[in-house]
N, C-alpha and C. Protein backbone atom coordinates (compact mmCIF):
# COMPACT_ATOMS: atom_id res chain seq x y z
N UNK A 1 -12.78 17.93 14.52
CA UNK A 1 -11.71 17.21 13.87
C UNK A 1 -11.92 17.30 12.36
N UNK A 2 -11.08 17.58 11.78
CA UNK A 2 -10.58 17.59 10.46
C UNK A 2 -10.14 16.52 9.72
N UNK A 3 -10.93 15.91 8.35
CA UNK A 3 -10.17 14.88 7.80
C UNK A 3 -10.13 15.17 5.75
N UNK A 4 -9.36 14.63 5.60
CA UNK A 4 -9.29 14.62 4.16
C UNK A 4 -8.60 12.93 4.09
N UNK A 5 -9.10 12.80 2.72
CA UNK A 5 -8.18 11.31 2.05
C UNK A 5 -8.16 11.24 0.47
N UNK A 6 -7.40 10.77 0.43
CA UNK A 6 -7.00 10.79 -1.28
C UNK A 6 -6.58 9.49 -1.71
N UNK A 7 -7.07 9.59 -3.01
CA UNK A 7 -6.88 7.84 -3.52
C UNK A 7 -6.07 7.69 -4.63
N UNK A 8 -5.33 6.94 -4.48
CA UNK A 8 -3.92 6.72 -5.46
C UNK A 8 -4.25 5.07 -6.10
N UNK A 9 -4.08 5.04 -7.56
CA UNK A 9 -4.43 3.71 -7.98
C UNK A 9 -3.00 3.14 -8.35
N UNK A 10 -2.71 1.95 -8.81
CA UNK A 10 -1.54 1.07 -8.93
C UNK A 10 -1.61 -0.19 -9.37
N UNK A 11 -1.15 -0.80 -9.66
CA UNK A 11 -1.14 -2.18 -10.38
C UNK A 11 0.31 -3.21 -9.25
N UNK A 12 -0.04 -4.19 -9.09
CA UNK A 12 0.76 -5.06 -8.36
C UNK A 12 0.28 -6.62 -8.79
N UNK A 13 1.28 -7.48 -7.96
CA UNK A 13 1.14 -9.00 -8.44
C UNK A 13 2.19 -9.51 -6.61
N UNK A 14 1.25 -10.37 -6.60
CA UNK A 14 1.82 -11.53 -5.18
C UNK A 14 1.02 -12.93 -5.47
N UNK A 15 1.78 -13.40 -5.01
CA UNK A 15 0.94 -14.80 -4.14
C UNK A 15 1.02 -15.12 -2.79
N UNK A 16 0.23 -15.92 -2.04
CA UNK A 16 0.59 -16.06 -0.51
C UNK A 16 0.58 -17.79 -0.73
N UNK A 17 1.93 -17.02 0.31
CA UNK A 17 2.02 -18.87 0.89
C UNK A 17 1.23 -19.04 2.16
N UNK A 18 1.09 -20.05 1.99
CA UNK A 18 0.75 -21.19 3.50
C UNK A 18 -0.84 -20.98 3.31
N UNK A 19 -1.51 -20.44 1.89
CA UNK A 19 -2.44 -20.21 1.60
C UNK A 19 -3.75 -21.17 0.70
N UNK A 20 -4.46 -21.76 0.82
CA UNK A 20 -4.86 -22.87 0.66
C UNK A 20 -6.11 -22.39 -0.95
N UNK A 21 -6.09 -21.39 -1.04
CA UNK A 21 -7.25 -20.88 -2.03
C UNK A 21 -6.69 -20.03 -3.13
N UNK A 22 -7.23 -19.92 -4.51
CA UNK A 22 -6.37 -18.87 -5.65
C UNK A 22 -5.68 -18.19 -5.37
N UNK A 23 -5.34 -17.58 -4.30
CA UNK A 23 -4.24 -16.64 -3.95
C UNK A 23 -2.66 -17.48 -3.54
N UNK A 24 -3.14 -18.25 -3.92
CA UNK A 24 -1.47 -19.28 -3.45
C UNK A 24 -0.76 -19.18 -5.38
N UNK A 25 -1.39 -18.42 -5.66
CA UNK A 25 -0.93 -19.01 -7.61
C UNK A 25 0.03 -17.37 -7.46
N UNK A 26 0.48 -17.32 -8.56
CA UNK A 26 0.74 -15.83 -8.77
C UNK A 26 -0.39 -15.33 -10.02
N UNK A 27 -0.48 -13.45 -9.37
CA UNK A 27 -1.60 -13.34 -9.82
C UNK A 27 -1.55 -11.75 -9.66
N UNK A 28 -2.36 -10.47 -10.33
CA UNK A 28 -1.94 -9.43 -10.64
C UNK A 28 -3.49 -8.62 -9.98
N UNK A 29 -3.12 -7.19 -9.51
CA UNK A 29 -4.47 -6.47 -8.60
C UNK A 29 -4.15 -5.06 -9.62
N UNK A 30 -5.68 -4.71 -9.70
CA UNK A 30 -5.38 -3.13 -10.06
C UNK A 30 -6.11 -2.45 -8.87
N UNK A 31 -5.53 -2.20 -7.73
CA UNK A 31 -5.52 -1.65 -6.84
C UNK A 31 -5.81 0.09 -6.62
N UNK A 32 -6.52 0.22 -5.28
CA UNK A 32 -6.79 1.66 -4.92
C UNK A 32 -6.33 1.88 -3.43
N UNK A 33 -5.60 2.72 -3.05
CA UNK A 33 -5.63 3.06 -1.61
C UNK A 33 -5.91 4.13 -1.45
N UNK A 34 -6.67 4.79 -0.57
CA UNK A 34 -7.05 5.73 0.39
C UNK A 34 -6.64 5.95 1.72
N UNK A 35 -5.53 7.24 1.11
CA UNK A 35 -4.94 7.79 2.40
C UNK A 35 -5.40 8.78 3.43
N UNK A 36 -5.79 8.39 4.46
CA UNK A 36 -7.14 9.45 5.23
C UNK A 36 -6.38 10.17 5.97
N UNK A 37 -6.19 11.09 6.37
CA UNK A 37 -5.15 12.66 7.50
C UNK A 37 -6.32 12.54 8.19
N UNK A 38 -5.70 13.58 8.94
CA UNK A 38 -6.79 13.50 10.39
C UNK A 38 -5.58 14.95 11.21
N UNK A 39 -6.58 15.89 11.46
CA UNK A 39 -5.98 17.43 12.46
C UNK A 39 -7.07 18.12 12.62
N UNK A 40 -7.21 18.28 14.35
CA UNK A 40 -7.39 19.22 14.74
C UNK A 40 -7.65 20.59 14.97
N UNK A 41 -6.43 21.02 14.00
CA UNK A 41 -6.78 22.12 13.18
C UNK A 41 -5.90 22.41 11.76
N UNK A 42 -6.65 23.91 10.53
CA UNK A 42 -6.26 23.48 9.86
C UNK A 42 -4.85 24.37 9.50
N UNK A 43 -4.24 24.12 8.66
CA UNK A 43 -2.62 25.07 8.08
C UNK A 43 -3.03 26.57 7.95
N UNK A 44 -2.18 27.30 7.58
CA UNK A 44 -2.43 28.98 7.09
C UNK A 44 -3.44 28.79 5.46
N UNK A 45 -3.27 28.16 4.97
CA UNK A 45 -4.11 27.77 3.66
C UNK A 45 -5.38 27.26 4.00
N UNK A 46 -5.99 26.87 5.29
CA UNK A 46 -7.03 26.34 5.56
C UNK A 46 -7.63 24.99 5.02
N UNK A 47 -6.26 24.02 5.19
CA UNK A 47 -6.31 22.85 4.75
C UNK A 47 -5.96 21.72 6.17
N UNK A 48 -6.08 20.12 5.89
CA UNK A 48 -5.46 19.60 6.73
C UNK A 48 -4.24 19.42 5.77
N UNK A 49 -4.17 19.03 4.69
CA UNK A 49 -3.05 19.04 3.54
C UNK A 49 -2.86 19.15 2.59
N UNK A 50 -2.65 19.82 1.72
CA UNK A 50 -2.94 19.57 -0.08
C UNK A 50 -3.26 18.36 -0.55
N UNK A 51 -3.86 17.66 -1.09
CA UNK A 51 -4.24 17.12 -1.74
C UNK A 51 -3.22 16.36 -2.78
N UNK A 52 -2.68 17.71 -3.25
CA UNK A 52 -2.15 17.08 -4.78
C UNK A 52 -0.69 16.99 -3.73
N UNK A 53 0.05 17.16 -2.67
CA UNK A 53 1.18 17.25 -2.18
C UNK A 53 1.10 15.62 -1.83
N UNK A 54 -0.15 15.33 -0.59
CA UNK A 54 0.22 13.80 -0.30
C UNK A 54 -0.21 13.17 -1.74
N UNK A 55 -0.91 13.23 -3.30
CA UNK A 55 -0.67 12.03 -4.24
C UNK A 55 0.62 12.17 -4.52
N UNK A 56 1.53 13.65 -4.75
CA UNK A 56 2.95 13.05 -5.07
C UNK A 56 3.80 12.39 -4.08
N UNK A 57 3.59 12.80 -2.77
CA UNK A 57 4.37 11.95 -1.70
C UNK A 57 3.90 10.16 -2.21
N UNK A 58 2.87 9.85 -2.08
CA UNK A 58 2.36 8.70 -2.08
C UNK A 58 2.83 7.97 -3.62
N UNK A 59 2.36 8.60 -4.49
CA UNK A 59 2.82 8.11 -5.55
C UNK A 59 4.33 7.97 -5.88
N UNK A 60 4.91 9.23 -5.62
CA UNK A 60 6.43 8.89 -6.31
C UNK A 60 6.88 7.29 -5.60
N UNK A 61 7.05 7.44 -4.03
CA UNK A 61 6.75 6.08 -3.46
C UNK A 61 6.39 4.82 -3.93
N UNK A 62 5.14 4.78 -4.41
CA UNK A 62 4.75 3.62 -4.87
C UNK A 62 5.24 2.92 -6.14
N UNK A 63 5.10 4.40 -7.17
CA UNK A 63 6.14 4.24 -8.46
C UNK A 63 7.27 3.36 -8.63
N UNK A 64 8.00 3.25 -7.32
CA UNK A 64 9.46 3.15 -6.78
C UNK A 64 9.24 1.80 -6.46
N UNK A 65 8.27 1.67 -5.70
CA UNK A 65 8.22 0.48 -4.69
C UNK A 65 7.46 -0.79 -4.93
N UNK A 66 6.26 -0.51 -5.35
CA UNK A 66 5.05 -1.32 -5.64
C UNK A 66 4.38 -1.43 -6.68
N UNK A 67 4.35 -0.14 -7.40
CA UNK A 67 3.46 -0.64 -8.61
C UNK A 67 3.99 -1.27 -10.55
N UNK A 68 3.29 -2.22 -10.13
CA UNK A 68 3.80 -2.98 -11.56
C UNK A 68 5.29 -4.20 -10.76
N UNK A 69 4.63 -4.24 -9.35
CA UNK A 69 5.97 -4.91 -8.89
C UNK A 69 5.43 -6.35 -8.23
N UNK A 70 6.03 -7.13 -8.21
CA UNK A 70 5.99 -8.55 -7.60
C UNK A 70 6.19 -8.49 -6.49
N UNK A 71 5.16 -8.53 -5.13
CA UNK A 71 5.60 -8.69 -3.92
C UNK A 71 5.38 -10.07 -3.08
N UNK A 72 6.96 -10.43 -3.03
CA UNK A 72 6.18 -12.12 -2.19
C UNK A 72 7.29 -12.20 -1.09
N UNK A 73 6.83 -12.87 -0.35
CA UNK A 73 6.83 -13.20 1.02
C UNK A 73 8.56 -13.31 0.91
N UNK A 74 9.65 -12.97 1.82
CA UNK A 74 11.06 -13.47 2.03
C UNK A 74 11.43 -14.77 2.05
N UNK A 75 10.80 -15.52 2.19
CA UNK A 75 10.57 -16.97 2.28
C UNK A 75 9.97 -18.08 1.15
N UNK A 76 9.79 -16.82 -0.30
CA UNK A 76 8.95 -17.78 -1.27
C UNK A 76 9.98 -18.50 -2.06
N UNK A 77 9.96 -19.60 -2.34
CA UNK A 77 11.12 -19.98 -3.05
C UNK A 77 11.04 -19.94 -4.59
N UNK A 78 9.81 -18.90 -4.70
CA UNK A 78 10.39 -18.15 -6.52
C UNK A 78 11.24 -16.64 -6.27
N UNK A 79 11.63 -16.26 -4.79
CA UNK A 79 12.07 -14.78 -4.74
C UNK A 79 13.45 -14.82 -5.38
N UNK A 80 14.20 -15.66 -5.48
CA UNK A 80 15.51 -16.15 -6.31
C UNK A 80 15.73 -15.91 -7.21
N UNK A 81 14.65 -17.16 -8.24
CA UNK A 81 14.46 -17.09 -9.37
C UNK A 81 14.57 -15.71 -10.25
N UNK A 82 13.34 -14.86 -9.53
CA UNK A 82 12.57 -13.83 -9.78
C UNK A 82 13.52 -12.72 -10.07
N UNK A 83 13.89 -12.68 -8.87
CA UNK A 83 15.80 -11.79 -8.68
C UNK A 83 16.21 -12.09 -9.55
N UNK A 84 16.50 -12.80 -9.96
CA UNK A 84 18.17 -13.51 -10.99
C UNK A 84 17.44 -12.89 -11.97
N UNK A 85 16.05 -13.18 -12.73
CA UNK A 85 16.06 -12.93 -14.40
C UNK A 85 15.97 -11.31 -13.97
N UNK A 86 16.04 -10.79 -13.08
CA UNK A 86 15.96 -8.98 -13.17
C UNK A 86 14.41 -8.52 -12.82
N UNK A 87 13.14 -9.27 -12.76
CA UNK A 87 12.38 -8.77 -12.45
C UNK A 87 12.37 -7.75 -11.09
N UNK A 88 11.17 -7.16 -11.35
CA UNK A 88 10.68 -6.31 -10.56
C UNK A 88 9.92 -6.99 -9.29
N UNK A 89 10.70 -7.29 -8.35
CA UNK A 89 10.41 -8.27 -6.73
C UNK A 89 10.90 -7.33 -5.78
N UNK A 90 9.45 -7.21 -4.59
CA UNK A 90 9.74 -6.71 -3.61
C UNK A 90 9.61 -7.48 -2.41
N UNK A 91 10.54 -8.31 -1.65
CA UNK A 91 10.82 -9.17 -0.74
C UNK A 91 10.08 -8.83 0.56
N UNK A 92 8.84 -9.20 1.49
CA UNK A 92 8.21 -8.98 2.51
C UNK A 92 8.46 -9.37 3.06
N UNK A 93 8.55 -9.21 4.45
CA UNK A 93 8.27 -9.92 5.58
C UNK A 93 7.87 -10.91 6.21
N UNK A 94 6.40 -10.56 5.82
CA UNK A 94 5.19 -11.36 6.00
C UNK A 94 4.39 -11.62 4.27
N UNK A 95 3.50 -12.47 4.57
CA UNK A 95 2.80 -12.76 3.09
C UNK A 95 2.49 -11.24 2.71
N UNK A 96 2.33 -11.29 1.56
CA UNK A 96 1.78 -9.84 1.02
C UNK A 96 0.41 -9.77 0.80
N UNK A 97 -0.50 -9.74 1.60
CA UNK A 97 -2.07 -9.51 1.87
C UNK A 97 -2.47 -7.94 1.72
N UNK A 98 -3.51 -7.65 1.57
CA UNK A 98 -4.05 -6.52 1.23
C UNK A 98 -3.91 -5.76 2.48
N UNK A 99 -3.93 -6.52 3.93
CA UNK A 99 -3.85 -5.96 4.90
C UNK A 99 -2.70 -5.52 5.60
N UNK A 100 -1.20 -6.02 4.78
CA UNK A 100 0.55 -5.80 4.96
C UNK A 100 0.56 -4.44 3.75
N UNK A 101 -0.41 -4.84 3.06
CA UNK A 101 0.15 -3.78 1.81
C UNK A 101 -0.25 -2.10 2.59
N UNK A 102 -1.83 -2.59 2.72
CA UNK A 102 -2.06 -0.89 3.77
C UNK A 102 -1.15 -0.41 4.75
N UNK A 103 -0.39 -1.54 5.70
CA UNK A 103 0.39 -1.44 6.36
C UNK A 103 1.64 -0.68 6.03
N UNK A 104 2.18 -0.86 5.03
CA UNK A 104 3.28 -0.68 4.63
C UNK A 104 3.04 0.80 4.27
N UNK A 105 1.97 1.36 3.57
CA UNK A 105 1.16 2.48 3.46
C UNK A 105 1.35 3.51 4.00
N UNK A 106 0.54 3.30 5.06
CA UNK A 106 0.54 3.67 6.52
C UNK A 106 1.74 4.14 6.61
N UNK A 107 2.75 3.27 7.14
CA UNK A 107 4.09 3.49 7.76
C UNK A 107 5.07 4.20 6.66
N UNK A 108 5.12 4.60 5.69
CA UNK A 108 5.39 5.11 4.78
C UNK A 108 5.04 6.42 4.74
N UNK A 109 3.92 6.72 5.47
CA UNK A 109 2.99 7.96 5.02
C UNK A 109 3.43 8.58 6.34
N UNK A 110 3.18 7.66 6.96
CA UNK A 110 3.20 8.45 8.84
C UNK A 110 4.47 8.68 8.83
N UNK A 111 5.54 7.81 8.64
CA UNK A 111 7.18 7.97 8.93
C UNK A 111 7.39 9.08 7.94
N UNK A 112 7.02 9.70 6.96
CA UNK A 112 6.96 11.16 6.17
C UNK A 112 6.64 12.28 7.63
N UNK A 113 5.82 11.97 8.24
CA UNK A 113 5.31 13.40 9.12
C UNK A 113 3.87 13.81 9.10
N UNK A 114 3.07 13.25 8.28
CA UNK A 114 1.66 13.24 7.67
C UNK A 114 0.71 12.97 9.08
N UNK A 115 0.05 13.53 9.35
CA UNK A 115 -1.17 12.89 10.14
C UNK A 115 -2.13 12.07 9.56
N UNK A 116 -1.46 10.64 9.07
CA UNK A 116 -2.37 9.81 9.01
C UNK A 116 -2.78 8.84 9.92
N UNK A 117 -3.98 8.62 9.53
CA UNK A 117 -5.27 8.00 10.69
C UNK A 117 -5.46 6.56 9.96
N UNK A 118 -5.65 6.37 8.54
CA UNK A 118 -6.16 5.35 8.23
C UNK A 118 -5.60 5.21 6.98
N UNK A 119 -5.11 3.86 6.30
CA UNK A 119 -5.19 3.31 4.96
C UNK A 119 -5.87 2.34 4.75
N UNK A 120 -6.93 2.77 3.40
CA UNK A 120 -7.70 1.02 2.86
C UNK A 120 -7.05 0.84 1.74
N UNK A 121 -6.86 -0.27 1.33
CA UNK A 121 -6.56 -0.62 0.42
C UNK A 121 -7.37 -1.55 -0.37
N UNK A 122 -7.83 -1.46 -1.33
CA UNK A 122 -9.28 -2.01 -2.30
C UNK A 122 -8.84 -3.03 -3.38
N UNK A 123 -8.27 -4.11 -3.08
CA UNK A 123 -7.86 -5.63 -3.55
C UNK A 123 -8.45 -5.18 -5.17
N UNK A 124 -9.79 -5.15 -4.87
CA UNK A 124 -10.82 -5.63 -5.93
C UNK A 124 -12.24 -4.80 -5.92
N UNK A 125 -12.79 -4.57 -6.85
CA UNK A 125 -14.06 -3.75 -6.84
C UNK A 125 -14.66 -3.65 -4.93
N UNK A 126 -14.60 -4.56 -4.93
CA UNK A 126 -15.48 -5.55 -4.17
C UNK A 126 -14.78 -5.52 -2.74
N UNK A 127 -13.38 -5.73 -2.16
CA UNK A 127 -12.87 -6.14 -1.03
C UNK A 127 -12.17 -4.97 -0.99
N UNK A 128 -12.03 -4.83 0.46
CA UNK A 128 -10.48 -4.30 0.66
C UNK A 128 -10.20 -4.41 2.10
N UNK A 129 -8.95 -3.98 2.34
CA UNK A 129 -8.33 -4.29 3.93
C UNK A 129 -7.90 -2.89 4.36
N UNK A 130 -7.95 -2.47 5.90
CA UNK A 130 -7.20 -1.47 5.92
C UNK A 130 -6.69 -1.39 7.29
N UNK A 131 -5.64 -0.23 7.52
CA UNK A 131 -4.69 -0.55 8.10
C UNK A 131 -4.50 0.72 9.40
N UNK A 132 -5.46 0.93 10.75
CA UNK A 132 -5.46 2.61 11.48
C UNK A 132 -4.37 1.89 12.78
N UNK A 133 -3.63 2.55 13.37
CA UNK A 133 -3.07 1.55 14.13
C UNK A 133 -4.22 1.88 15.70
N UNK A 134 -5.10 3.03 15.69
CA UNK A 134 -6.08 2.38 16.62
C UNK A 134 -7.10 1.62 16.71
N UNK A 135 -7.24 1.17 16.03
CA UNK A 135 -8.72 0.28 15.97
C UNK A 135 -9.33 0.59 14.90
């Protein structure tokens, strides 16, 4: 088995509700994810994928979506506010945790066609969450 992963950095801001510790405030990440492929075998180039092909898939994406962007929960009652003055708000689902953000990743990357296996996503020097949908 064959793997490669590539790491794309970004800047974001959330808070979580129903959250009892500093993360209930609003508050800003300079973030890393690592997008891991995974094949069997490799292309006519003897790759599982370019490299520089999934950072522009991944990045133009994120550019768009997430970075330098406010992501809070559908349910926060600053998503209004936030809207109205024109900011940059991306409305979730669920709280926006390090472990929805890989998620979102993931499903982004895979719904492209990509053989991906795994996203981490690195909160902080120190933490990160990630997101394989086998285990």
């Amino acid at each position: 088995m064959y793997r490669v992963s590539k790491s794309v950095s970004f800047c974001y801001g959330h808070r979580l509700l129903n959250y009892q510790g500093k993360c209930r405030h609003l508050h800003g990440h300079n973030a890393r994810a690592v997008i891991t492929l995974e094949s069997e075998t490799l292309d006519e180039r003897g790759m599982v994928e370019d490299f520089s092909g999934v950072k522009r898939l991944v990045w133009d994406w994120l550019d768009r979506e997430i970075d330098h962007t406010l992501l809070l929960h559908r349910e926060d009652p600053l998503l209004p506010l936030l809207q109205s003055a024109g900011e940059r708000v991306l409305a979730t689902e669920q709280n926006p945790t390090a472990e929805a953000i890989a998620r979102m990743i993931y499903d982004y990357v895979a719904g492209k066609g990509y053989p991906v296996i795994e996203v981490a996503l690195w909160e902080t020097e120190t933490s990160y969450a990630s997101y394989c949908p086998t285990g």
